[in-house]
PDB file of N, CA and C in Angstrom:
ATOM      1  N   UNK A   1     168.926 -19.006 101.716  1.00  0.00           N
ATOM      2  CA  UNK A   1     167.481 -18.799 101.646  1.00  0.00           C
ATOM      3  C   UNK A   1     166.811 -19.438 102.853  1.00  0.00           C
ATOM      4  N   UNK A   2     165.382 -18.986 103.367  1.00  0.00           N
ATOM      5  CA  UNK A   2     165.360 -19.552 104.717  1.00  0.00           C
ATOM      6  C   UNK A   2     163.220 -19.472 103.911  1.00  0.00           C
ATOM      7  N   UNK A   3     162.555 -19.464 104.710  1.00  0.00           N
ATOM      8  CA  UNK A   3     161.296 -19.391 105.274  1.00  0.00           C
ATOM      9  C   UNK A   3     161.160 -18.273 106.112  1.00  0.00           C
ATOM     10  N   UNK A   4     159.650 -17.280 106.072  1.00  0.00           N
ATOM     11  CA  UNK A   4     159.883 -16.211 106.562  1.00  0.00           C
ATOM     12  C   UNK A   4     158.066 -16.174 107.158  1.00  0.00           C
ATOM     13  N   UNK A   5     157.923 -15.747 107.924  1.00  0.00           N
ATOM     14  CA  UNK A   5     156.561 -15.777 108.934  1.00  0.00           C
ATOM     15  C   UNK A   5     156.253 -14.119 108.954  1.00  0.00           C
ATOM     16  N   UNK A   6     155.205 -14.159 108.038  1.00  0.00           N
ATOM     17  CA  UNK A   6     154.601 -12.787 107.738  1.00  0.00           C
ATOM     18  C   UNK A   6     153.347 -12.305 108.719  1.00  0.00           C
ATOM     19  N   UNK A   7     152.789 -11.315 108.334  1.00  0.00           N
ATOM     20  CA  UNK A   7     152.016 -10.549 109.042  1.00  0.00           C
ATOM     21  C   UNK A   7     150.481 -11.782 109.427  1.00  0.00           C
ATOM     22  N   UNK A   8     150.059 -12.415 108.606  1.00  0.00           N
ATOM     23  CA  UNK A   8     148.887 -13.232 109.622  1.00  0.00           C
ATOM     24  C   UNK A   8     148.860 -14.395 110.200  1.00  0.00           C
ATOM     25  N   UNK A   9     150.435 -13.895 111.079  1.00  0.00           N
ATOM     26  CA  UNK A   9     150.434 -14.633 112.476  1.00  0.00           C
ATOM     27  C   UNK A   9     150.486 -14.180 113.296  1.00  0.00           C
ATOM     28  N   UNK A  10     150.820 -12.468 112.981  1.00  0.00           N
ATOM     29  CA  UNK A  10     150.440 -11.802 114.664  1.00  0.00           C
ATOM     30  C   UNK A  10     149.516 -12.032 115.288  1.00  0.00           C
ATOM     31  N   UNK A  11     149.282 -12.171 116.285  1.00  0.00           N
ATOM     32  CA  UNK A  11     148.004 -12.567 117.697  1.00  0.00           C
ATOM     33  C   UNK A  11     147.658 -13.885 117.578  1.00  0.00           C
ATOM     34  N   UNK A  12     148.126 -14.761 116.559  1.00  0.00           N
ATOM     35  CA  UNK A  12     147.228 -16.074 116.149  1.00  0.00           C
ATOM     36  C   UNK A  12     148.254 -16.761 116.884  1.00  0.00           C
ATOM     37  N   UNK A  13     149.524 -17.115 116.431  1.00  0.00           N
ATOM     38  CA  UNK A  13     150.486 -18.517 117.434  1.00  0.00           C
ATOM     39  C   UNK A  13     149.932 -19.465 117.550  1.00  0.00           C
ATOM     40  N   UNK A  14     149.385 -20.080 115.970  1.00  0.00           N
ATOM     41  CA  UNK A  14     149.134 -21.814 116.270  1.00  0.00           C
ATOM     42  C   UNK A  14     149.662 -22.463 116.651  1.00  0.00           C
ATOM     43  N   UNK A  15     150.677 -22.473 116.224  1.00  0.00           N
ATOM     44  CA  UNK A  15     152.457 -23.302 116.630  1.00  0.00           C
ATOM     45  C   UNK A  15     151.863 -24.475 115.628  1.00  0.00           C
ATOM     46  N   UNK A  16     150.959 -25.056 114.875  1.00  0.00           N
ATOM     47  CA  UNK A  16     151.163 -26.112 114.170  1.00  0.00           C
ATOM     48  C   UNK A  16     152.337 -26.460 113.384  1.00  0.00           C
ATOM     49  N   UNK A  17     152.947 -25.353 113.229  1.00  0.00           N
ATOM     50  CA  UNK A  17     154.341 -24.897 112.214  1.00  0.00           C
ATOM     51  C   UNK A  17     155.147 -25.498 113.100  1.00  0.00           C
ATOM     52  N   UNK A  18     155.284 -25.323 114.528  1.00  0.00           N
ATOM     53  CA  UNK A  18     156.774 -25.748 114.978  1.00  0.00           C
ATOM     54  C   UNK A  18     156.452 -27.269 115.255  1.00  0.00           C
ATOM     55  N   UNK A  19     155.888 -27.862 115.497  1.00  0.00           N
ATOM     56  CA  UNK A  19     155.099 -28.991 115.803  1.00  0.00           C
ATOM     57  C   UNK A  19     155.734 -29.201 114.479  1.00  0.00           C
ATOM     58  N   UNK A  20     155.481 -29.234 113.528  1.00  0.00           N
ATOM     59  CA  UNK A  20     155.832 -29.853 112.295  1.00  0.00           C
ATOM     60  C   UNK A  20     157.352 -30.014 111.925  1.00  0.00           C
ATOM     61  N   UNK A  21     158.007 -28.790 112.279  1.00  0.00           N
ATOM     62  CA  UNK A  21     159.532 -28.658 111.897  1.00  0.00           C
ATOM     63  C   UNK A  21     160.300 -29.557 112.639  1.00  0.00           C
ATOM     64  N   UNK A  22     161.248 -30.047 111.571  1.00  0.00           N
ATOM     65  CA  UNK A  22     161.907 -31.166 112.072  1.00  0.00           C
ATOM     66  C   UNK A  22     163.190 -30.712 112.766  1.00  0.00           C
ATOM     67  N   UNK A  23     163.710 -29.444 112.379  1.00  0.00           N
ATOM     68  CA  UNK A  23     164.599 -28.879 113.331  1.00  0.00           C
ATOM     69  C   UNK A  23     164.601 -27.893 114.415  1.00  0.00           C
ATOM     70  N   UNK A  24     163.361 -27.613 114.999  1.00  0.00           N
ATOM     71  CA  UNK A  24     163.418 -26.838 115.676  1.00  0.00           C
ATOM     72  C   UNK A  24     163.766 -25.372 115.637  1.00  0.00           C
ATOM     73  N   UNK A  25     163.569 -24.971 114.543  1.00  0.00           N
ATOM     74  CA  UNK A  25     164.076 -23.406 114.284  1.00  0.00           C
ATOM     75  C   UNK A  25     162.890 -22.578 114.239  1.00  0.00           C
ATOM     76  N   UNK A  26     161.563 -22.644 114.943  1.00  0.00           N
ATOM     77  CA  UNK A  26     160.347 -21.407 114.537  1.00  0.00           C
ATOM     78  C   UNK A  26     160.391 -21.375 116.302  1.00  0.00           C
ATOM     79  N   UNK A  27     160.658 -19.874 116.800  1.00  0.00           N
ATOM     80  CA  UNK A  27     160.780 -19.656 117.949  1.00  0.00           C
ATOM     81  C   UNK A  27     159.255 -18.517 117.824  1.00  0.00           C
ATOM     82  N   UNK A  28     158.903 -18.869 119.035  1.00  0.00           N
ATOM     83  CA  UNK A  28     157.944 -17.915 119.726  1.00  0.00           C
ATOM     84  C   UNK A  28     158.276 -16.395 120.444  1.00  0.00           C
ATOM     85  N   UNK A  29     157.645 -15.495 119.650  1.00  0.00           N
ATOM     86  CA  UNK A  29     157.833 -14.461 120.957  1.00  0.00           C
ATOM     87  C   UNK A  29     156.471 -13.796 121.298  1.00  0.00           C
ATOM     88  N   UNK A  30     156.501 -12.409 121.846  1.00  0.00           N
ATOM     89  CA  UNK A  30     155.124 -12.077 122.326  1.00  0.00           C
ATOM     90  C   UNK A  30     153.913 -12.365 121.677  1.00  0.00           C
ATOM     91  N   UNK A  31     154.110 -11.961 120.627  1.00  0.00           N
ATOM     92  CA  UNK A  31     153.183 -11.760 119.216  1.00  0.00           C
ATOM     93  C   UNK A  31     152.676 -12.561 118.373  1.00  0.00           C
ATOM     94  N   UNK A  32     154.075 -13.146 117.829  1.00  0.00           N
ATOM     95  CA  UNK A  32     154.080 -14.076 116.663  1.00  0.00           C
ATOM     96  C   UNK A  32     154.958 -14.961 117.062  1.00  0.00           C
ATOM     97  N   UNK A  33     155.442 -15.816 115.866  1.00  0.00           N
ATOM     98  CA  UNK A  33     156.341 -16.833 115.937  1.00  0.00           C
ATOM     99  C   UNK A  33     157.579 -16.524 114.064  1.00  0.00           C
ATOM    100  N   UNK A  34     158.824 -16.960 114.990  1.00  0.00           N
ATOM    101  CA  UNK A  34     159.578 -16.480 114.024  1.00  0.00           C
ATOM    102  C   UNK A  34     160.682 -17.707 113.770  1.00  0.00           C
ATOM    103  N   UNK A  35     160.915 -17.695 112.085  1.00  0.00           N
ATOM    104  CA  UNK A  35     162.128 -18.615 111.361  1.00  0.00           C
ATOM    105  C   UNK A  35     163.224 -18.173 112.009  1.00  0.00           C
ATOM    106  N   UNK A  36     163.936 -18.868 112.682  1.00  0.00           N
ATOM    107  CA  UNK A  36     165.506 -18.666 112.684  1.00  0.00           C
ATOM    108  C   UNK A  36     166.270 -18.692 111.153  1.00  0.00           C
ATOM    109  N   UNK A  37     166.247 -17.587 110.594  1.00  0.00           N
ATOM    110  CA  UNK A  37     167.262 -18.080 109.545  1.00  0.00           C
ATOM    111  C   UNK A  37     168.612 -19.343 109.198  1.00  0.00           C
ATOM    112  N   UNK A  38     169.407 -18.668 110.460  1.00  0.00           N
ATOM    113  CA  UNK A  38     170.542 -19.772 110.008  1.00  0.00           C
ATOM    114  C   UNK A  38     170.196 -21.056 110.327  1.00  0.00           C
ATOM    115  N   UNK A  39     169.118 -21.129 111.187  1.00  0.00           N
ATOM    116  CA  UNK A  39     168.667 -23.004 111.176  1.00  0.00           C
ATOM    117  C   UNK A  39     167.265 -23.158 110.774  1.00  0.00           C
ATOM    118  N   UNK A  40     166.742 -22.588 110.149  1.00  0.00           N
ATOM    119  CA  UNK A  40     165.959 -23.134 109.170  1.00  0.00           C
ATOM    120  C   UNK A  40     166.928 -24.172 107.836  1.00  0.00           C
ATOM    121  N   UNK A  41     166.430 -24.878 107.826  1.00  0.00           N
ATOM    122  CA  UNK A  41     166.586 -26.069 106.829  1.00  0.00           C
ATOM    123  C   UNK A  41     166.181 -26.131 105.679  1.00  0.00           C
ATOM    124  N   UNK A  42     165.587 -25.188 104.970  1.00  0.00           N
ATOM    125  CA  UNK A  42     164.422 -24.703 103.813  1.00  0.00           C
ATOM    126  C   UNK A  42     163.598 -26.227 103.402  1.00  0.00           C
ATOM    127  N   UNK A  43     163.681 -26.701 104.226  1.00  0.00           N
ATOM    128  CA  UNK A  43     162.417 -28.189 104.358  1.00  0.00           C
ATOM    129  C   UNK A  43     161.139 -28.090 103.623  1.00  0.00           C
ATOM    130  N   UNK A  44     160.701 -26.855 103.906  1.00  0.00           N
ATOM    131  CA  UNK A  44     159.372 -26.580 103.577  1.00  0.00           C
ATOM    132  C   UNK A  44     158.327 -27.363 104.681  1.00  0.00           C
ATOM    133  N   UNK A  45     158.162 -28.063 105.255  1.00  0.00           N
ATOM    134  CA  UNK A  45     157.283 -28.576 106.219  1.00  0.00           C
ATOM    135  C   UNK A  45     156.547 -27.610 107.162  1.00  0.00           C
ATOM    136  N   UNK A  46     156.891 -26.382 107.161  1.00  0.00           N
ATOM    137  CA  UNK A  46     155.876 -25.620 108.061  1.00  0.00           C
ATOM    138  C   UNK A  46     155.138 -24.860 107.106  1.00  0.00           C
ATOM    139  N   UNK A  47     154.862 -24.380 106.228  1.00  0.00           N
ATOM    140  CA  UNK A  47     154.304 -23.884 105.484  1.00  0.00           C
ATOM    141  C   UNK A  47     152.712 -24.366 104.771  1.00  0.00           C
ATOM    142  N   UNK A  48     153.056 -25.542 104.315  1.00  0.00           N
ATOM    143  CA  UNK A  48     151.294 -26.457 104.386  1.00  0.00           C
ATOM    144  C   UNK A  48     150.761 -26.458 105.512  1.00  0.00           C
ATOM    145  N   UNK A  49     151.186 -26.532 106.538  1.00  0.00           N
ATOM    146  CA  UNK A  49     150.356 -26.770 107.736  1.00  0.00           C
ATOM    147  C   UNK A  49     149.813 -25.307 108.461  1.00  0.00           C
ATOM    148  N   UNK A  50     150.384 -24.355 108.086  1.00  0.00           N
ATOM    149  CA  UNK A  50     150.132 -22.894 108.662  1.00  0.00           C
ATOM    150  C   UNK A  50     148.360 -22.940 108.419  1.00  0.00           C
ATOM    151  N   UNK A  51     147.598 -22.390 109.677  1.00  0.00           N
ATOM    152  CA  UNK A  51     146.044 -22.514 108.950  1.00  0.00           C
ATOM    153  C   UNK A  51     145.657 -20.675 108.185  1.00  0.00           C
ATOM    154  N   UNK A  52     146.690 -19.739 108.927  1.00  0.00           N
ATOM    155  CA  UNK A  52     146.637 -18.508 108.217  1.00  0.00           C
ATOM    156  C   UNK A  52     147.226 -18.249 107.162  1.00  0.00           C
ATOM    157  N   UNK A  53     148.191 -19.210 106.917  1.00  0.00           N
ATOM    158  CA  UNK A  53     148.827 -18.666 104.941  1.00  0.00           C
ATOM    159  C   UNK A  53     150.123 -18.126 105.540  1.00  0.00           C
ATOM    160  N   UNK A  54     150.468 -17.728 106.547  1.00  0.00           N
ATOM    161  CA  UNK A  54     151.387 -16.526 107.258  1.00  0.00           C
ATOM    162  C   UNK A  54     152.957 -17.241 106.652  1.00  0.00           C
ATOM    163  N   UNK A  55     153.407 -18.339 106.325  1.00  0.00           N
ATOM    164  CA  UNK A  55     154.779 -18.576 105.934  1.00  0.00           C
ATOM    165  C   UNK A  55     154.912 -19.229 104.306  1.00  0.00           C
ATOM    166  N   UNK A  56     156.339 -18.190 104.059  1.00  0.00           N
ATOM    167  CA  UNK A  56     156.587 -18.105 102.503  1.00  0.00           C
ATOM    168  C   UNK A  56     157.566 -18.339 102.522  1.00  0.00           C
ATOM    169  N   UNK A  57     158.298 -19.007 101.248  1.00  0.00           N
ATOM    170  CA  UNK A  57     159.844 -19.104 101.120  1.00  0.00           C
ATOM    171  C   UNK A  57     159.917 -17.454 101.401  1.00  0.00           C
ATOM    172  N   UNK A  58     161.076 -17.217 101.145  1.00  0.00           N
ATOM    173  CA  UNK A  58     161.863 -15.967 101.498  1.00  0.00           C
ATOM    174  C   UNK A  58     161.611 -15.168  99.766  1.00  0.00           C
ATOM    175  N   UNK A  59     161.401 -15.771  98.687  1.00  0.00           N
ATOM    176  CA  UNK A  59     161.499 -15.143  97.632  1.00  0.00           C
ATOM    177  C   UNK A  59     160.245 -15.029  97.051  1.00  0.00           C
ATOM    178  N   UNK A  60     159.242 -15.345  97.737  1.00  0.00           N
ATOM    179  CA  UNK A  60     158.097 -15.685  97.512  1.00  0.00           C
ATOM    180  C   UNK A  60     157.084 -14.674  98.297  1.00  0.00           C
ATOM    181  N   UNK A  61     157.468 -14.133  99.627  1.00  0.00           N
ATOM    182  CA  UNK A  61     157.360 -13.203 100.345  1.00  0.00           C
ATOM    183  C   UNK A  61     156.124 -12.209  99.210  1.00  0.00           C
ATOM    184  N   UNK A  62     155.017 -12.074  99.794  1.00  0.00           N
ATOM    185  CA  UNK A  62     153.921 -10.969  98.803  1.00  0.00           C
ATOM    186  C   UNK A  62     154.449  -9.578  99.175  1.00  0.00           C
ATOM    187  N   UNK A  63     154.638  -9.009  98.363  1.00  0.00           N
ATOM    188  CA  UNK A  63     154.978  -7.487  98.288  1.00  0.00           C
ATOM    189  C   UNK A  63     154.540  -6.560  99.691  1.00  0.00           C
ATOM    190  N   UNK A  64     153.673  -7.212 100.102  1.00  0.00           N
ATOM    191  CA  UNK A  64     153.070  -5.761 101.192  1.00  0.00           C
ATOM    192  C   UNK A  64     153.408  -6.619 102.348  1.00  0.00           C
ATOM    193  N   UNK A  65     154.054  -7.734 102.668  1.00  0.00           N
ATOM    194  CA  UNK A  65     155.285  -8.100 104.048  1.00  0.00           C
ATOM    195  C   UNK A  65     156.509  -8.435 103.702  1.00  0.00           C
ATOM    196  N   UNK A  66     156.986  -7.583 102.756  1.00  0.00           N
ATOM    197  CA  UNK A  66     158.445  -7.902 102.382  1.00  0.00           C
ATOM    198  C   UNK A  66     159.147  -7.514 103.957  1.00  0.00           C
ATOM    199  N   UNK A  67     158.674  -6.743 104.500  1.00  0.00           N
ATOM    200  CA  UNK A  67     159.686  -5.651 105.989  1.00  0.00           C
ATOM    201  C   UNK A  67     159.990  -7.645 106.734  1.00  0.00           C
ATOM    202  N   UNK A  68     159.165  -8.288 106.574  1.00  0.00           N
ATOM    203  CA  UNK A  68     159.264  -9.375 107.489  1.00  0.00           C
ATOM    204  C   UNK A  68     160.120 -10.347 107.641  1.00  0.00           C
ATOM    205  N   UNK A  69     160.485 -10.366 106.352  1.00  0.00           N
ATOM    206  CA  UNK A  69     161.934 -11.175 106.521  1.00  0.00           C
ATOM    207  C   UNK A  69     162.858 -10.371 107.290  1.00  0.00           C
ATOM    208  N   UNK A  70     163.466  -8.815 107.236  1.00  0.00           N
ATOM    209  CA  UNK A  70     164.150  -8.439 107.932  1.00  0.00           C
ATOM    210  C   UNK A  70     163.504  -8.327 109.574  1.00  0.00           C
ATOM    211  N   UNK A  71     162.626  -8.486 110.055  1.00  0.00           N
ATOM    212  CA  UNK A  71     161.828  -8.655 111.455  1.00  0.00           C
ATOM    213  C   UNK A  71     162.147 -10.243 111.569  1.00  0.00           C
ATOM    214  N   UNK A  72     161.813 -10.950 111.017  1.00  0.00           N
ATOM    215  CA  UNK A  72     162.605 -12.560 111.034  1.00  0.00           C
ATOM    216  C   UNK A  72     163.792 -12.345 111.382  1.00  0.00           C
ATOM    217  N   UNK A  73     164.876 -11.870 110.404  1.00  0.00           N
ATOM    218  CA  UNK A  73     166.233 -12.046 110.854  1.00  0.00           C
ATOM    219  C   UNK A  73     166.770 -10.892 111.787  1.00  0.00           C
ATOM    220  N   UNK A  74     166.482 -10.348 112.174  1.00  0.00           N
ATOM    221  CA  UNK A  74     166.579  -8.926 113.152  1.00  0.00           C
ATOM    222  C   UNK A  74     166.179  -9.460 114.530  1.00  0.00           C
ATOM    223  N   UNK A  75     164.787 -10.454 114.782  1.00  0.00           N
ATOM    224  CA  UNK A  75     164.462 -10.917 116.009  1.00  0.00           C
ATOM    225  C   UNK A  75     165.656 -11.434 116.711  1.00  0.00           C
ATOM    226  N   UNK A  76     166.309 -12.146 115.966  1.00  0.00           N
ATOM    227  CA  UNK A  76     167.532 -13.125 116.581  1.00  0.00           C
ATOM    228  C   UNK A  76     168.929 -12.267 116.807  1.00  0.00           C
ATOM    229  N   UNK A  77     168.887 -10.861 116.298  1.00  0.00           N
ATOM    230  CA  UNK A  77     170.054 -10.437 116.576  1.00  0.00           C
ATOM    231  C   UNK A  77     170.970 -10.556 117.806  1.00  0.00           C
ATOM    232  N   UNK A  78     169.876 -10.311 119.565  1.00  0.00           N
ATOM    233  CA  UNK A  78     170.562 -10.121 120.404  1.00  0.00           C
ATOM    234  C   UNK A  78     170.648 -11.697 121.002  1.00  0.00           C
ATOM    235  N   UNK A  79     170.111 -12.563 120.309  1.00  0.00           N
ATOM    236  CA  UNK A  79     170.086 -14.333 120.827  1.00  0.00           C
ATOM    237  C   UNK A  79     170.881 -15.013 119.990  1.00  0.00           C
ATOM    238  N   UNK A  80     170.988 -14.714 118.944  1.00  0.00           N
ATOM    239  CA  UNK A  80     172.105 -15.594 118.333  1.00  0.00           C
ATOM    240  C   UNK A  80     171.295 -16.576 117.632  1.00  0.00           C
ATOM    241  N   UNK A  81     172.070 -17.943 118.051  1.00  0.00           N
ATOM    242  CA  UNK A  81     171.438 -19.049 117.650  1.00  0.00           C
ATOM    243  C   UNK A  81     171.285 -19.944 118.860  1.00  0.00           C
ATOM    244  N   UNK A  82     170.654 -19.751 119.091  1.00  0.00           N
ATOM    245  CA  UNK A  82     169.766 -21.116 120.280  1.00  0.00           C
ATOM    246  C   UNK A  82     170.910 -22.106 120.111  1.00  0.00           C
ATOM    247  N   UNK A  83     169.788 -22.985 118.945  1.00  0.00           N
ATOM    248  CA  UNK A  83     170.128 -24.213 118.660  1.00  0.00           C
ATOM    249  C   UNK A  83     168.876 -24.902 119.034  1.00  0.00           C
ATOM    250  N   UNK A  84     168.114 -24.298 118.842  1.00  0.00           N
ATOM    251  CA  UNK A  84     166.222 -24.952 118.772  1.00  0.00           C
ATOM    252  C   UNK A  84     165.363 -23.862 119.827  1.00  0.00           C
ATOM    253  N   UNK A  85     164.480 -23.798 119.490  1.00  0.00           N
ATOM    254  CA  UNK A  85     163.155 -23.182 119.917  1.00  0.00           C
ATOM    255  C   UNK A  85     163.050 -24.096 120.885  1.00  0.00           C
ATOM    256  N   UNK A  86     162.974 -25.149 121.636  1.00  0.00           N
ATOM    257  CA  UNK A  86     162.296 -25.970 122.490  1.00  0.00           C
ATOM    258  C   UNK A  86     163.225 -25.876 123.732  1.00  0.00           C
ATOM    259  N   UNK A  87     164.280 -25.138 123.543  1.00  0.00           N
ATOM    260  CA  UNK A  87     165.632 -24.669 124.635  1.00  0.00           C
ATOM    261  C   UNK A  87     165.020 -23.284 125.460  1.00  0.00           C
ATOM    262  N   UNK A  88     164.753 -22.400 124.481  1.00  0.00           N
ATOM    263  CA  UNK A  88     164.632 -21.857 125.000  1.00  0.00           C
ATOM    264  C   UNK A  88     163.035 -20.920 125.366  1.00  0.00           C
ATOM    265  N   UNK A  89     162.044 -21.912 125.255  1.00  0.00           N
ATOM    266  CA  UNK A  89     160.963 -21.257 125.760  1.00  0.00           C
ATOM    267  C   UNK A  89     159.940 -20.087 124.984  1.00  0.00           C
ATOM    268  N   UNK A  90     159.186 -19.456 125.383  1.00  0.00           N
ATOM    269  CA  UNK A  90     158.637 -17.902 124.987  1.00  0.00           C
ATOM    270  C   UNK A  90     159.706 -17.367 124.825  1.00  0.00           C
ATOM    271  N   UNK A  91     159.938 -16.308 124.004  1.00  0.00           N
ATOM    272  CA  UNK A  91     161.043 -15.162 124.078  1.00  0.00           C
ATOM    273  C   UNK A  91     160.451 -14.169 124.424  1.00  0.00           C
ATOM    274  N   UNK A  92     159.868 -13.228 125.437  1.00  0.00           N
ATOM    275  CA  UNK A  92     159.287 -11.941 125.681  1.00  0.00           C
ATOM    276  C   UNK A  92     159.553 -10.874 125.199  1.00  0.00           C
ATOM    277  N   UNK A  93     159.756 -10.957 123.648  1.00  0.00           N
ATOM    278  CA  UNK A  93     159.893 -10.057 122.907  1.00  0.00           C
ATOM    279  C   UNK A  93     159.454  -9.851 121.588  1.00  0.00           C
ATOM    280  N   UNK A  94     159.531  -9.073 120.894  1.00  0.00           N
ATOM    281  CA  UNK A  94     158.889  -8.819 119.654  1.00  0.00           C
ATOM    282  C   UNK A  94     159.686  -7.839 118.880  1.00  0.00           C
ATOM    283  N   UNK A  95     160.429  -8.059 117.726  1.00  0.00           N
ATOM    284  CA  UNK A  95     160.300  -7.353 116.562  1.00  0.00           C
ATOM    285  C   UNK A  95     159.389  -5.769 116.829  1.00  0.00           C
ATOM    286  N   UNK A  96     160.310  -4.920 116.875  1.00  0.00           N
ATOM    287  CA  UNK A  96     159.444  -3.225 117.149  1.00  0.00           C
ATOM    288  C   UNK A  96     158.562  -3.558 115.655  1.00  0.00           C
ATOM    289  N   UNK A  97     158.284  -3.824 114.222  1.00  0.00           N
ATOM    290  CA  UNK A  97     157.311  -3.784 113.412  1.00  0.00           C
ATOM    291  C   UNK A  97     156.693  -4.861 113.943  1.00  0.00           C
ATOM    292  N   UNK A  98     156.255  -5.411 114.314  1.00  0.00           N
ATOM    293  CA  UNK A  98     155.263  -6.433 115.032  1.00  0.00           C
ATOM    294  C   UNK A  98     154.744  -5.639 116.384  1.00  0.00           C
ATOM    295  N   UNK A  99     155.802  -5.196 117.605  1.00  0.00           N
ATOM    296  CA  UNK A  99     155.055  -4.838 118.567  1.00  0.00           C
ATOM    297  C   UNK A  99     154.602  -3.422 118.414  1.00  0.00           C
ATOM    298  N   UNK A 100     154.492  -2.961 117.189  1.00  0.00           N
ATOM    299  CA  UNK A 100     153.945  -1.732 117.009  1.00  0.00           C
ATOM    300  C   UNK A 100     152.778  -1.691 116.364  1.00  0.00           C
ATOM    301  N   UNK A 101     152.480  -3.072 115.349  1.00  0.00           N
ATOM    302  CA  UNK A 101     150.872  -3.478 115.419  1.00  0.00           C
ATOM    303  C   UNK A 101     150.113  -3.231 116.233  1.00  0.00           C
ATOM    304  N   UNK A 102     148.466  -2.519 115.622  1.00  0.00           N
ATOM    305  CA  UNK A 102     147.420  -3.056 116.481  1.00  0.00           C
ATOM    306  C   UNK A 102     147.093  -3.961 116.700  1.00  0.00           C
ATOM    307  N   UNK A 103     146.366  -4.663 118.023  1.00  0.00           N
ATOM    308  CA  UNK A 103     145.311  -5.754 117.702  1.00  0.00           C
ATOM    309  C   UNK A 103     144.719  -6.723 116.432  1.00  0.00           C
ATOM    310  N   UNK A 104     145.623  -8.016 116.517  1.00  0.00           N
ATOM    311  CA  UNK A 104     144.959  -8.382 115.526  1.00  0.00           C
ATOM    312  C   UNK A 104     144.359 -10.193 115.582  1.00  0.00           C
ATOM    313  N   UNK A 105     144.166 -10.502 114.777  1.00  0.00           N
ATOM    314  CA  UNK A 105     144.222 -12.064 114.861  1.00  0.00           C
ATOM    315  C   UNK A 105     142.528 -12.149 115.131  1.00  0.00           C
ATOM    316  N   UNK A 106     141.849 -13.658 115.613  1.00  0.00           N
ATOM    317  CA  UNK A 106     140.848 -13.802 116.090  1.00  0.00           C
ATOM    318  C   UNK A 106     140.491 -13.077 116.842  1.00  0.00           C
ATOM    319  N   UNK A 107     138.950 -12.203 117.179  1.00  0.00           N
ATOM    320  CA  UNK A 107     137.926 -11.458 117.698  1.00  0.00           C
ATOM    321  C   UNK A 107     138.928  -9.919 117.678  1.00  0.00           C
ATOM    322  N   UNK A 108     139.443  -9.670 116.624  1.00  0.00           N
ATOM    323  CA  UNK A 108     140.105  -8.286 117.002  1.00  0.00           C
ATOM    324  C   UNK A 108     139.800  -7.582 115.172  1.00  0.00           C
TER     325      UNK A 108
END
């Protein structure tokens, strides 16, 4: 079971979430920011601090962003496992159901 970063964090990227995580597993890409499954820690520590609501356990997930856990674990297909978000930077990429969103987040 992991933590899963749903739809109202596209355009937003507080990062208060990774700031909080004690292992380094919420990586950034164009859009949003995403759980590494296999190193998420199911800690729970990023989830209170989110200011959009955007992260759920994985079973907890609301019906209308279930697609997001598989966009969570699908992001990491061609990266693997790092071994922390702070290695490796922005990722200039996005999940095709994320970069196929419109405009969203603040003033959009």
């Amino acid at each position: 079971m992991t933590y899963v970063i749903a739809e109202p964090c596209v355009d937003v990227l507080d990062r208060a979430c990774v700031e909080e995580c004690p292992v380094d597993c919420i990586y950034e890409g164009e859009r949003m920011l995403y759980i590494h499954p296999d190193e998420c820690v199911d800690c729970g520590a990023c989830e209170p601090v989110c200011p959009v609501e955007a992260i759920f356990y994985e079973d907890d997930v609301p019906e209308q962003w279930k697609e997001y856990y598989r966009a969570n674990v699908d992001f990491f297909e061609d990266l693997g496992s790092p071994g922390g978000a702070s290695r490796t930077g922005k990722i200039p990429k996005d999940h095709p159901l994320i970069a196929a969103l419109p405009p969203m987040g603040e003033g959009h």
